[in-house]
Protein backbone atom coordinates (compact mmCIF):
# COMPACT_ATOMS: atom_id res chain seq x y z
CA UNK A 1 94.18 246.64 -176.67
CA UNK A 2 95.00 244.77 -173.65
CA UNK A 3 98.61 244.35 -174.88
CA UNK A 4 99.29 248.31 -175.16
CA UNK A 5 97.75 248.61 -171.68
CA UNK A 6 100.29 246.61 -170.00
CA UNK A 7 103.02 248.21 -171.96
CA UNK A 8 101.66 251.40 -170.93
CA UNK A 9 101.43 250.38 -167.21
CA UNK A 10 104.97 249.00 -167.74
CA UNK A 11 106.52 251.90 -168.66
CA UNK A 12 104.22 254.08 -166.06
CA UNK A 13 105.58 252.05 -163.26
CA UNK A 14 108.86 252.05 -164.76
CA UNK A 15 108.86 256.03 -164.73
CA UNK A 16 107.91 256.19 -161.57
CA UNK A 17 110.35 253.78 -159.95
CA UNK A 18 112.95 256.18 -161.48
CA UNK A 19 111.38 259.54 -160.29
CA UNK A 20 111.39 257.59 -156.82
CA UNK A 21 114.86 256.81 -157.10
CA UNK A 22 115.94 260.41 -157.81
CA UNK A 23 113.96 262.18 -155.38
CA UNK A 24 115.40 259.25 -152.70
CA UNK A 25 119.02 259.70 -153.94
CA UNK A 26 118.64 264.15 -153.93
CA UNK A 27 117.16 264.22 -150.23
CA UNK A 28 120.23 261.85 -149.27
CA UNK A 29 122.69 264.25 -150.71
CA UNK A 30 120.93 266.75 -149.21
CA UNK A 31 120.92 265.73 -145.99
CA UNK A 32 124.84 265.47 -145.95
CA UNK A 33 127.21 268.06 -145.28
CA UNK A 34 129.57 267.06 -148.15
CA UNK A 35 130.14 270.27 -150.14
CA UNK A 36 128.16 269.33 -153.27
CA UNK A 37 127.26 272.11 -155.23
CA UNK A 38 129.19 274.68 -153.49
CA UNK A 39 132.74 273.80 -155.39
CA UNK A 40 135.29 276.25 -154.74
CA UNK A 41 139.39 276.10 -155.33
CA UNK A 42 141.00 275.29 -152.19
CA UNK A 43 143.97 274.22 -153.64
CA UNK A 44 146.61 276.53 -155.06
CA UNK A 45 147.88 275.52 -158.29
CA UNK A 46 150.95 276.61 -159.22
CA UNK A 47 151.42 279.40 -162.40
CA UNK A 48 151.66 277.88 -165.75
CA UNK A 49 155.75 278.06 -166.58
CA UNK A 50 157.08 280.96 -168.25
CA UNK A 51 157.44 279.04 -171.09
CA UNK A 52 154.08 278.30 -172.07
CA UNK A 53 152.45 279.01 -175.28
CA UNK A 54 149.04 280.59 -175.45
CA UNK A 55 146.76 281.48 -177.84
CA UNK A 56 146.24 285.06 -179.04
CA UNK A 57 142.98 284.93 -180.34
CA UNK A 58 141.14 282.44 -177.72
CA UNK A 59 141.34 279.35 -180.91
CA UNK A 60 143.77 276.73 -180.78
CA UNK A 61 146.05 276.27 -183.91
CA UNK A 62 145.65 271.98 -184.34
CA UNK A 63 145.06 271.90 -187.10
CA UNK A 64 141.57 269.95 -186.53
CA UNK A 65 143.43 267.10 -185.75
CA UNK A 66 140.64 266.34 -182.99
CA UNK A 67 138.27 266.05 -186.21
């Protein structure tokens, strides 16, 4: 009994060492003004070439050679 009890309080203190770290490491990234969340293109790619191939039907023909 006293065994699981220490595992137990390992893996309490454990869980809460990692909650810690996560609040710790949001508020710090909150706290910046890096734009996190709030993506948006500033860059303006050029158009795909004339040449390019798409699909008609939204599927690629591979051939499932990913599988």
């Amino acid at each position: 009994m006293t065994r699981t009890l220490l595992v137990a309080a390992v893996v309490a203190v454990a869980a809460a060492a990692a909650i810690a770290a996560n609040v710790l490491l949001l508020d710090r990234a909150a706290a910046s003004n890096d734009p996190v969340g709030q993506l948006s293109p500033r860059v303006h790619l050029p158009a795909a070439p004339p040449w390019t191939v798409r699909p008609v039907d939204g599927h690629a023909r591979d051939g499932h050679a990913d599988d």
